[in-house]
N, C-alpha and C. Protein backbone atom coordinates (compact mmCIF):
# COMPACT_ATOMS: atom_id res chain seq x y z
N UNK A 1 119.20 171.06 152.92
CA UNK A 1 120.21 170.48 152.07
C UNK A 1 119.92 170.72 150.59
N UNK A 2 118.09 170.66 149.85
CA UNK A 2 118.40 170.89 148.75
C UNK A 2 118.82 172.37 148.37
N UNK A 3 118.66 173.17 149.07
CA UNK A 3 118.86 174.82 148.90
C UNK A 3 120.50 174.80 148.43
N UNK A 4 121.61 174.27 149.26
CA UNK A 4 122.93 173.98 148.73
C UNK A 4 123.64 173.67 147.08
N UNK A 5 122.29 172.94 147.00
CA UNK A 5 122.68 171.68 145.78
C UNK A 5 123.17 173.05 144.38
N UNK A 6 121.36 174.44 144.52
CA UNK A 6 122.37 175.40 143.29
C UNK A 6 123.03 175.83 143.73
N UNK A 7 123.40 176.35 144.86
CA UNK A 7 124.60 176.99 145.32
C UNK A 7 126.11 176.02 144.93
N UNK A 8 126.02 174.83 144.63
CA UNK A 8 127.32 173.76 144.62
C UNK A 8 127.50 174.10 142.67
N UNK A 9 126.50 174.12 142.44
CA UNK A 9 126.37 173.93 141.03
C UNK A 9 126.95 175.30 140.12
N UNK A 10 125.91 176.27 140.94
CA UNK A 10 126.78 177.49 140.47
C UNK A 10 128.21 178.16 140.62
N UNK A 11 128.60 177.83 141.99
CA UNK A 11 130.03 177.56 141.95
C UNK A 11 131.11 177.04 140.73
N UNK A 12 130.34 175.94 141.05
CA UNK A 12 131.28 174.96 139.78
C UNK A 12 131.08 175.23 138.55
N UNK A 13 130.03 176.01 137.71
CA UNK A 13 129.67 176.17 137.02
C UNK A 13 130.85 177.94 136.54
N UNK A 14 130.72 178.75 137.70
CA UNK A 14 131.48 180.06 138.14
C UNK A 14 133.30 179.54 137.49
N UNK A 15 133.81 178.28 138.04
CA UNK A 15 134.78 177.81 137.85
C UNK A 15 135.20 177.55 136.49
N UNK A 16 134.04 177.10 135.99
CA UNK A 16 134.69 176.56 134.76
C UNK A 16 134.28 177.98 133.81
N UNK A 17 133.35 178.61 134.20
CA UNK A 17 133.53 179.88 133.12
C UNK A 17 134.50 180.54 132.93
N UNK A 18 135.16 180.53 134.24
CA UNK A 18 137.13 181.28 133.89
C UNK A 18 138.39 180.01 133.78
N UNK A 19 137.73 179.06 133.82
CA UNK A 19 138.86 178.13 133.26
C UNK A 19 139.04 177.89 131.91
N UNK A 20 140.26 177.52 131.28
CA UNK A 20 140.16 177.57 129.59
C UNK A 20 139.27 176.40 129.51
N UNK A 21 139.20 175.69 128.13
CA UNK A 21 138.52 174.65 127.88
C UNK A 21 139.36 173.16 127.85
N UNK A 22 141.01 173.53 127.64
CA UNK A 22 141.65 172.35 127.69
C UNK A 22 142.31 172.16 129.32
N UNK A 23 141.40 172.91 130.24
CA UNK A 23 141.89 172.22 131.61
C UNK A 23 140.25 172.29 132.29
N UNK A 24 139.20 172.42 131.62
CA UNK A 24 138.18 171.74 131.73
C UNK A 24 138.01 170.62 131.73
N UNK A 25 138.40 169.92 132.35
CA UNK A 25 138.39 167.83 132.39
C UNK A 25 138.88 167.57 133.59
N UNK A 26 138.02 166.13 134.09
CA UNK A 26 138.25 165.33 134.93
C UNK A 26 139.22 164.55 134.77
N UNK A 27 140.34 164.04 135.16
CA UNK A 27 141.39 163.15 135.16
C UNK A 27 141.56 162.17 136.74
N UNK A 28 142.01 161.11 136.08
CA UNK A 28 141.94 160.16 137.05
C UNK A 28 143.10 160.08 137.47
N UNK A 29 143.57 160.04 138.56
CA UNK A 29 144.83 160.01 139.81
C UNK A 29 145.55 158.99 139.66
N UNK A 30 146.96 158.66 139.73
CA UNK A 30 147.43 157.75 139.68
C UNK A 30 147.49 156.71 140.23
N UNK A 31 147.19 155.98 139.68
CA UNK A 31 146.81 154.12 140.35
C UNK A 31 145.79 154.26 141.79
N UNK A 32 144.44 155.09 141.23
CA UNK A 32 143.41 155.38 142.50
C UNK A 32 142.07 155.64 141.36
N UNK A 33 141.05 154.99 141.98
CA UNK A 33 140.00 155.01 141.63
C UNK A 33 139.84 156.91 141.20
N UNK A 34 140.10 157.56 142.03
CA UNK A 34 139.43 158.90 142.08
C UNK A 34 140.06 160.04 140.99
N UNK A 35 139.27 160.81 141.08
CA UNK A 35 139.40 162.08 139.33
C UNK A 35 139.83 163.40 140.48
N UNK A 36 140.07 164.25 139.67
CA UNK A 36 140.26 165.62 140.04
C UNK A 36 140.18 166.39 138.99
N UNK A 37 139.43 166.98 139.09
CA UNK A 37 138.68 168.04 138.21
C UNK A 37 139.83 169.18 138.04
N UNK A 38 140.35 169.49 136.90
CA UNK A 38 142.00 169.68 137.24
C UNK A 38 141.36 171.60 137.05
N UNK A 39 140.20 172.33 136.77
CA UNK A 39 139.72 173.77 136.93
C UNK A 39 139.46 173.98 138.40
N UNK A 40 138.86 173.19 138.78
CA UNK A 40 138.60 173.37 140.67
C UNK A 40 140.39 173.09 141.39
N UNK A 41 141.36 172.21 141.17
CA UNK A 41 142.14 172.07 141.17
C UNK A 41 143.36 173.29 140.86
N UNK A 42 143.17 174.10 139.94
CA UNK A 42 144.38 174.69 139.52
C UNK A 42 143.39 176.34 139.65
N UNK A 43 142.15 176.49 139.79
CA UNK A 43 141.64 177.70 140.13
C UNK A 43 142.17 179.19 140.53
N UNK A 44 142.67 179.52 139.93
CA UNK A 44 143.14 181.22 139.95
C UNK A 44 144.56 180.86 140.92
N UNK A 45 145.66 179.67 139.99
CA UNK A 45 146.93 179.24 140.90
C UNK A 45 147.33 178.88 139.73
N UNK A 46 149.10 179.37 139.59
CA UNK A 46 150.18 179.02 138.70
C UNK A 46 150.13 177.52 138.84
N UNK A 47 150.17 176.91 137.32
CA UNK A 47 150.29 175.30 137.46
C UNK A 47 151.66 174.94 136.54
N UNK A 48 152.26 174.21 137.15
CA UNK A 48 153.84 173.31 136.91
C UNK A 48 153.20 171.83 136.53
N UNK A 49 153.10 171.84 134.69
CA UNK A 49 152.43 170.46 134.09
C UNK A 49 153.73 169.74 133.58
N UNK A 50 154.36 168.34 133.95
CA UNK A 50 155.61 167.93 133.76
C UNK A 50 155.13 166.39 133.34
N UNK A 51 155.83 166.41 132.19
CA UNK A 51 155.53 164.86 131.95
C UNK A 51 156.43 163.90 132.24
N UNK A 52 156.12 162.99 132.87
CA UNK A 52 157.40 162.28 133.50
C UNK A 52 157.43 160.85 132.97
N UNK A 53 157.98 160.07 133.40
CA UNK A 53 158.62 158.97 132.84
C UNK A 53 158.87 157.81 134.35
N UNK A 54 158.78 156.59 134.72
CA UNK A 54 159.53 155.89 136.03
C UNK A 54 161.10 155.63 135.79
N UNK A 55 161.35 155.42 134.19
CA UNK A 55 162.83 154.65 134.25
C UNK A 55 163.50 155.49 133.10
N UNK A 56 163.88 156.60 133.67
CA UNK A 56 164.51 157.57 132.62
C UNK A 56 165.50 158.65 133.31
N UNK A 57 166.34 158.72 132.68
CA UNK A 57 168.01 159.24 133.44
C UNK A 57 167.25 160.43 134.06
N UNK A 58 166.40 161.12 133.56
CA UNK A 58 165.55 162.17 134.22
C UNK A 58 164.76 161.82 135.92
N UNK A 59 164.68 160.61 135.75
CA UNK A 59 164.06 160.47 136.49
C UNK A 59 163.92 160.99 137.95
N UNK A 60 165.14 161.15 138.42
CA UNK A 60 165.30 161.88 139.93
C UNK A 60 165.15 163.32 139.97
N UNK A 61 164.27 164.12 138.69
CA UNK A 61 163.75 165.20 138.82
C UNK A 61 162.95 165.14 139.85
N UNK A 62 161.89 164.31 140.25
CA UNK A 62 161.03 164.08 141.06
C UNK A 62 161.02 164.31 142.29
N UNK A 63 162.60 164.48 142.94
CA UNK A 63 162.96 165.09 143.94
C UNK A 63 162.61 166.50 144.31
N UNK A 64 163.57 167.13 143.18
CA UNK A 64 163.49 168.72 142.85
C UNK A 64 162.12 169.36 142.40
N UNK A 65 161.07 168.31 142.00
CA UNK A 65 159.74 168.65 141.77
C UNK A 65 159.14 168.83 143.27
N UNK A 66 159.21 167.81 144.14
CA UNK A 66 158.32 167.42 145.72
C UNK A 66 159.30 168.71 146.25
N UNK A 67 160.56 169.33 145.86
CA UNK A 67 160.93 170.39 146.82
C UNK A 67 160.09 171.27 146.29
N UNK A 68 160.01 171.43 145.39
CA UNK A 68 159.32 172.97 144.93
C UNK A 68 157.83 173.06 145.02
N UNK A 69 157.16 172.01 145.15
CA UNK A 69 155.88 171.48 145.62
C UNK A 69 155.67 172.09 147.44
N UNK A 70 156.76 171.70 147.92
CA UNK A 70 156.69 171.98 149.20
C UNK A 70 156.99 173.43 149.57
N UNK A 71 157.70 173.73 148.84
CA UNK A 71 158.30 175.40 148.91
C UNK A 71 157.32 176.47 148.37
N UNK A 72 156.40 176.15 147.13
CA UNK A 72 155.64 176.93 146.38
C UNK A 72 153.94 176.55 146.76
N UNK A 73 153.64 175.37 147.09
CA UNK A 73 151.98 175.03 147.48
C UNK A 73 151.58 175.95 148.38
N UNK A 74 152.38 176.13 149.22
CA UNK A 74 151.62 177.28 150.41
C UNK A 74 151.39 178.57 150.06
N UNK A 75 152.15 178.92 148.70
CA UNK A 75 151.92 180.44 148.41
C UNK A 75 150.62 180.27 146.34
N UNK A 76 150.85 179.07 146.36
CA UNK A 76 149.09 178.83 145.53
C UNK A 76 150.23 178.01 144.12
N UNK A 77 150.84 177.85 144.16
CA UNK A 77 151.47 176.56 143.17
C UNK A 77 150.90 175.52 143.13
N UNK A 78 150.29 175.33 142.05
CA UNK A 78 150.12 173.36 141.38
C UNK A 78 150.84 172.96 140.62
N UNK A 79 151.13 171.51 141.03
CA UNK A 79 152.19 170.78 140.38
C UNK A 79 151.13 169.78 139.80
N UNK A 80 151.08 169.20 138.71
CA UNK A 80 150.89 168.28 137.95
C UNK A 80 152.00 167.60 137.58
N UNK A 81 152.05 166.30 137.61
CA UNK A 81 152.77 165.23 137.03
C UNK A 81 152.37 164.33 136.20
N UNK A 82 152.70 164.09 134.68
CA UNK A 82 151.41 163.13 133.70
C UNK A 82 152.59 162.31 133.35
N UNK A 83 152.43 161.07 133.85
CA UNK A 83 153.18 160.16 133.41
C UNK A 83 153.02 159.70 131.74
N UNK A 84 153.71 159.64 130.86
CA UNK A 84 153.84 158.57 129.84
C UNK A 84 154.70 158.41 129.19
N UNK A 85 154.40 157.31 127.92
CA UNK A 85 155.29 156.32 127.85
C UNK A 85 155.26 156.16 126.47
N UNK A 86 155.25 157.61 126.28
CA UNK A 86 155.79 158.21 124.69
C UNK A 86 156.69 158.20 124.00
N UNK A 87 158.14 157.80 125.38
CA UNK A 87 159.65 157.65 124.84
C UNK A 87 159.85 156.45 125.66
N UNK A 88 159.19 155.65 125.56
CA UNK A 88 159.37 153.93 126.01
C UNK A 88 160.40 154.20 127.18
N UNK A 89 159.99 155.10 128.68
CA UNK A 89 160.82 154.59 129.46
C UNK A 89 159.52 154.90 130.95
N UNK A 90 158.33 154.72 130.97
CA UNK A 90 157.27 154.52 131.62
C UNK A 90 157.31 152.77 132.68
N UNK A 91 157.14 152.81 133.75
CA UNK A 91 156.77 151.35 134.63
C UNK A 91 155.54 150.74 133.09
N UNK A 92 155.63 149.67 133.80
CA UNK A 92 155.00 148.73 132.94
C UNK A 92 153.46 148.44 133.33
N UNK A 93 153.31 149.20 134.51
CA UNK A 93 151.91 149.15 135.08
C UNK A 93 151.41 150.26 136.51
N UNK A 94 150.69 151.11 136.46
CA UNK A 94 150.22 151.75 137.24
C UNK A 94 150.67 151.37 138.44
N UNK A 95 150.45 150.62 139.21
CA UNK A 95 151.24 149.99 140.63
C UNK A 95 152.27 150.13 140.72
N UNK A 96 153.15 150.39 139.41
CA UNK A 96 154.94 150.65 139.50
C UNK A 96 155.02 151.96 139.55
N UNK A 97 154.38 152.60 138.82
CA UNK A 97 154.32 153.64 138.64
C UNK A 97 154.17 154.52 139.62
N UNK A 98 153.45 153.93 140.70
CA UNK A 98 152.99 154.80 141.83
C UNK A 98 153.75 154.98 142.99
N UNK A 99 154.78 153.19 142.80
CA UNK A 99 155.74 153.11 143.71
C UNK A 99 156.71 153.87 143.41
N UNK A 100 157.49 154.36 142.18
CA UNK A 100 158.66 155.01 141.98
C UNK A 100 157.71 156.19 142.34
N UNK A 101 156.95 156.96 142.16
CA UNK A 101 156.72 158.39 142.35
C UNK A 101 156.88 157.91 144.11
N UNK A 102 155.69 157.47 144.36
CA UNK A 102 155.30 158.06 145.99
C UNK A 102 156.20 156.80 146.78
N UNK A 103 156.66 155.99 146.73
CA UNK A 103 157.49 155.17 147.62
C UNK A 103 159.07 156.19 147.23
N UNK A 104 159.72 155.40 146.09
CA UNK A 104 160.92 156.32 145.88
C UNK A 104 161.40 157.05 146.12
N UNK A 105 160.39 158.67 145.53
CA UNK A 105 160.86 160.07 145.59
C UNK A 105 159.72 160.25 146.59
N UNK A 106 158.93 160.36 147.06
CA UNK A 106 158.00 160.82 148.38
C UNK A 106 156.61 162.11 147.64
N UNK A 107 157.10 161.83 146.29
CA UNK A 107 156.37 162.95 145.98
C UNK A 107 154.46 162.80 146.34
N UNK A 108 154.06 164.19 146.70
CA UNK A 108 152.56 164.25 147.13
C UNK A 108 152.20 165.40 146.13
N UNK A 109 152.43 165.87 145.24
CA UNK A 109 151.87 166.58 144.02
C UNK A 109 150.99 165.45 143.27
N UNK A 110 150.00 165.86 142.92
CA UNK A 110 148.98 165.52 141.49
C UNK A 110 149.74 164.79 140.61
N UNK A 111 149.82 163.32 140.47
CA UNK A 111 149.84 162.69 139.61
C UNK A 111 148.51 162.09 138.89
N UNK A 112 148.63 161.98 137.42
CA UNK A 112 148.10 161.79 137.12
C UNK A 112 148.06 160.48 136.56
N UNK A 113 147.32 159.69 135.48
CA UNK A 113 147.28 158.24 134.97
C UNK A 113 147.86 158.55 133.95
N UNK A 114 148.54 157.83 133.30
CA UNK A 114 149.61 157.41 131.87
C UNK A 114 148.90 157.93 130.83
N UNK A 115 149.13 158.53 130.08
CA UNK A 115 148.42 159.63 129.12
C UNK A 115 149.87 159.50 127.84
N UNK A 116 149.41 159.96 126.71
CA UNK A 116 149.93 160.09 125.03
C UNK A 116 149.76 161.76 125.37
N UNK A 117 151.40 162.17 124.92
CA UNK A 117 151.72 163.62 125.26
C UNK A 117 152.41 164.54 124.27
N UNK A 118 152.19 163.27 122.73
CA UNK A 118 152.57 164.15 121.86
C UNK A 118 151.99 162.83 120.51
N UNK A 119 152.53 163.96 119.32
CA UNK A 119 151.45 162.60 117.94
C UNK A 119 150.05 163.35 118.18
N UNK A 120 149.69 162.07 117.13
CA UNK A 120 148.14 162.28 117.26
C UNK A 120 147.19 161.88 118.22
N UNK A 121 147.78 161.11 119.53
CA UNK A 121 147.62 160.41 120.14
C UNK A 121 147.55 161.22 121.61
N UNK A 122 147.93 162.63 121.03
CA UNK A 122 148.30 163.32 122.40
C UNK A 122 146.80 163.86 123.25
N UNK A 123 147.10 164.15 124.51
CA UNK A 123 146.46 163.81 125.57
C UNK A 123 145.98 165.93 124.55
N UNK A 124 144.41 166.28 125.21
CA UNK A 124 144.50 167.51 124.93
C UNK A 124 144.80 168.99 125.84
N UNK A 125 145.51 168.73 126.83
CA UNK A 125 146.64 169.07 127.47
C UNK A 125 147.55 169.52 126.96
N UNK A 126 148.26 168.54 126.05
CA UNK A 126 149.46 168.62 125.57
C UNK A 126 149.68 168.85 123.99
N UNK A 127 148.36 168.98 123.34
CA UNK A 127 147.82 169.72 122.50
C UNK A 127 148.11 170.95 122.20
N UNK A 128 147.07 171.59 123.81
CA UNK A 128 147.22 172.75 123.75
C UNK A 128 148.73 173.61 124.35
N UNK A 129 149.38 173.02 125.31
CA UNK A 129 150.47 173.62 125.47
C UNK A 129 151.43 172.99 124.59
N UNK A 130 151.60 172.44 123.58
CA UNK A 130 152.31 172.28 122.40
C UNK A 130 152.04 173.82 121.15
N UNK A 131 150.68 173.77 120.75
CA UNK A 131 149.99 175.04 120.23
C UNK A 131 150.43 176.13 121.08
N UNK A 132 150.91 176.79 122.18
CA UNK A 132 151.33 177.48 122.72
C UNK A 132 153.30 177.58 123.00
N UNK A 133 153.11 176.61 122.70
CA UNK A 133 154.76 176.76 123.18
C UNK A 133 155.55 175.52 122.38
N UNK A 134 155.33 174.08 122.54
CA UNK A 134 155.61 172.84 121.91
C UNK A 134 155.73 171.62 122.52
N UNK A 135 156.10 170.82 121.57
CA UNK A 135 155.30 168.91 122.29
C UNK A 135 156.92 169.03 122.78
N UNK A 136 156.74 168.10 124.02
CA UNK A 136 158.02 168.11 125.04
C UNK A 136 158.41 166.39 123.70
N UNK A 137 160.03 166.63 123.66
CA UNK A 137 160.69 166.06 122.99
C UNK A 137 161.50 165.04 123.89
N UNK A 138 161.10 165.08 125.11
CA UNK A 138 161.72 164.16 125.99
C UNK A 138 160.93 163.84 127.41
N UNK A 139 161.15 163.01 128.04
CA UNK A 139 160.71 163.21 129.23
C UNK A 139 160.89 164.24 129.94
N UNK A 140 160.18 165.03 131.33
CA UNK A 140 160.10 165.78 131.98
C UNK A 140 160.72 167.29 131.62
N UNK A 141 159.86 167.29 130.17
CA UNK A 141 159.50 168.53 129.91
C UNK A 141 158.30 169.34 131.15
N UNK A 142 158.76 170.55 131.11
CA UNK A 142 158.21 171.70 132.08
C UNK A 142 157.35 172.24 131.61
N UNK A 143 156.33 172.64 131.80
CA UNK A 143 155.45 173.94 131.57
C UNK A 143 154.58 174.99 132.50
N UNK A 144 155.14 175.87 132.58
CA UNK A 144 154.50 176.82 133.60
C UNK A 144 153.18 177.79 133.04
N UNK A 145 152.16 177.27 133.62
CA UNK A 145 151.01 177.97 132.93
C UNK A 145 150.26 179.15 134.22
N UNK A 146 149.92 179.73 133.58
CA UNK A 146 149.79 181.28 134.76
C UNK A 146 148.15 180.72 135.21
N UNK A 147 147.85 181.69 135.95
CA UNK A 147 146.70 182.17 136.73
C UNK A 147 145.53 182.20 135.24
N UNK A 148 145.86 182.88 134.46
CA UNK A 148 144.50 182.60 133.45
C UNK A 148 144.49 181.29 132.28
N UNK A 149 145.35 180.30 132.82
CA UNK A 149 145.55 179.46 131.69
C UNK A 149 146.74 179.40 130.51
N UNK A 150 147.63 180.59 130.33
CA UNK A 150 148.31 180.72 129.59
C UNK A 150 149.74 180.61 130.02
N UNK A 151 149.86 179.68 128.97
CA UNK A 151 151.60 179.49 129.11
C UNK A 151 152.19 180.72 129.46
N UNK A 152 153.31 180.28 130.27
CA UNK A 152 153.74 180.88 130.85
C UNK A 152 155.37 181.30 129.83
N UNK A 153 155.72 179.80 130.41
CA UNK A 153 156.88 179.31 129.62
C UNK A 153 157.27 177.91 129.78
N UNK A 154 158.02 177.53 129.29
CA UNK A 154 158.39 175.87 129.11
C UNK A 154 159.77 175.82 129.22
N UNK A 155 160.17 174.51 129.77
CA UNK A 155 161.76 173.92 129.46
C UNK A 155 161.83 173.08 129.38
N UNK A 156 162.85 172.11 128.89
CA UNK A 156 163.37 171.00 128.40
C UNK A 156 163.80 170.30 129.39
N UNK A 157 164.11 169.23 129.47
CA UNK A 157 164.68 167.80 130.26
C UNK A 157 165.38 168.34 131.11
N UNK A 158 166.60 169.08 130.47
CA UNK A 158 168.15 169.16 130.81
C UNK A 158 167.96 170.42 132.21
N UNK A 159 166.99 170.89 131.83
CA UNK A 159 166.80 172.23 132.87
C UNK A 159 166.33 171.62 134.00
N UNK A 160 166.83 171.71 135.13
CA UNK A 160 166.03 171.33 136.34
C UNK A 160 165.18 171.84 136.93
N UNK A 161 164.28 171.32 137.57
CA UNK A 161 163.25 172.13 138.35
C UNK A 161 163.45 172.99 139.29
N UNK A 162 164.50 172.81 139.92
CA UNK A 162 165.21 174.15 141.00
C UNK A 162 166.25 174.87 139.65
N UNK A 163 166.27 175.14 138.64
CA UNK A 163 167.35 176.17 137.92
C UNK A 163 166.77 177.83 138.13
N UNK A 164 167.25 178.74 138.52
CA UNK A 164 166.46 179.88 138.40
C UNK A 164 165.92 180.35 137.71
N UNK A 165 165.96 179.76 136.63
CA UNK A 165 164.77 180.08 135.03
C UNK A 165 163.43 179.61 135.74
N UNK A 166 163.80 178.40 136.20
CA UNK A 166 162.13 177.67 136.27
C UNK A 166 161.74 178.68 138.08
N UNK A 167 162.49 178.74 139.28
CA UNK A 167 161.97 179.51 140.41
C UNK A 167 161.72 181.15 139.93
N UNK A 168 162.50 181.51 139.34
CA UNK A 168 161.98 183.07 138.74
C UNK A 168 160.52 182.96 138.11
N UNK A 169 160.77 182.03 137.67
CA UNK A 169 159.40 182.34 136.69
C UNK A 169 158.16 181.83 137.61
N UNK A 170 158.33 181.01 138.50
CA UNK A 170 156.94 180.88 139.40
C UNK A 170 156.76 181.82 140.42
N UNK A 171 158.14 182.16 140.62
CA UNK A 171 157.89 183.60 141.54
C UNK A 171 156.97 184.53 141.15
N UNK A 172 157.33 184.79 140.43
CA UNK A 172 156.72 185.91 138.86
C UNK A 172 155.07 185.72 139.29
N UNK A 173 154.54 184.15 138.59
CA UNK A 173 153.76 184.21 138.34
C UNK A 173 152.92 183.86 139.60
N UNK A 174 153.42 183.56 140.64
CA UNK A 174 152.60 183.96 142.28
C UNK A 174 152.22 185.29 142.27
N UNK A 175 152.84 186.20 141.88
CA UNK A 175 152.56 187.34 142.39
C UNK A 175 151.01 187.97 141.83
């Protein structure tokens, strides 16, 4: 067993040398004790980072997110979901929060815990795909980030997650 331990280390160590530095971090899961190391997590796979909201006219994106979750995971798609409550329309507590995602809409994509996604206050996530592209101006802003970390491209509220802007472009970036 200790012979494993560098073998675990160098791995992980292998991981984060090709991961950027702003998806180098542990994040904690929504309304669950447990983290996910979002480089072992999103590892040489297109990631869909969406900031969402519980009580916002947007809100039944969450549907069209768990389809494309289901349609795109098997061919190496990650979905991230970062809840907050940047435009005051967030549950009022993690436990709500968890019920509108996973009771509500059924979604089983990566949520994450309530995070600041723009300001000075912003999560560094949203930092860096702001510096790349820009701070989402509404709830369930899109961002499609490729295989080496780099934006891909982004959309706004109004665009849905099934529009063929957003499936072209993960097509794309499966390949």
């Amino acid at each position: 067993m200790k012979r494993l331990l560098p073998l675990v280390a160098l791995a992980t160590s292998a991981v984060s040398a090709q991961c950027p530095d702003w998806l180098d971090v542990d994040k904690r899961l929504l309304h669950s004790k447990d983290t996910v190391n979002l480089c072992q997590l999103t590892e040489d796979k297109p990631v869909l980072i969406v900031n969402t909201a519980s009580h916002c006219g947007f809100t039944p994106q969450f549907e069209q997110l768990e389809a494309l979750h289901k349609q795109y995971a098997p061919e190496g798609l990650v979905i991230i979901g970062v809840p907050s409550n940047n435009f005051f329309q967030a549950a009022d507590d993690e436990e709500e929060a968890a019920e509108v995602c996973y009771k509500n809409y059924g979604v089983s994509f990566t949520m994450l815990t309530e995070t600041e996604v723009r300001g000075g206050d912003a999560d560094p996530i949203f930092v860096e795909l702001a510096e790349q592209g820009a701070s989402p101006k509404w709830n369930f802003y899109k961002y499609l980030v490729g295989k080496d970390g780099n934006l891909v491209d982004y959309w706004g509220s109004k665009t849905k997650p099934d529009d063929a802007k957003i499936t072209g472009a993960i097509e794309a970036a499966l390949r």
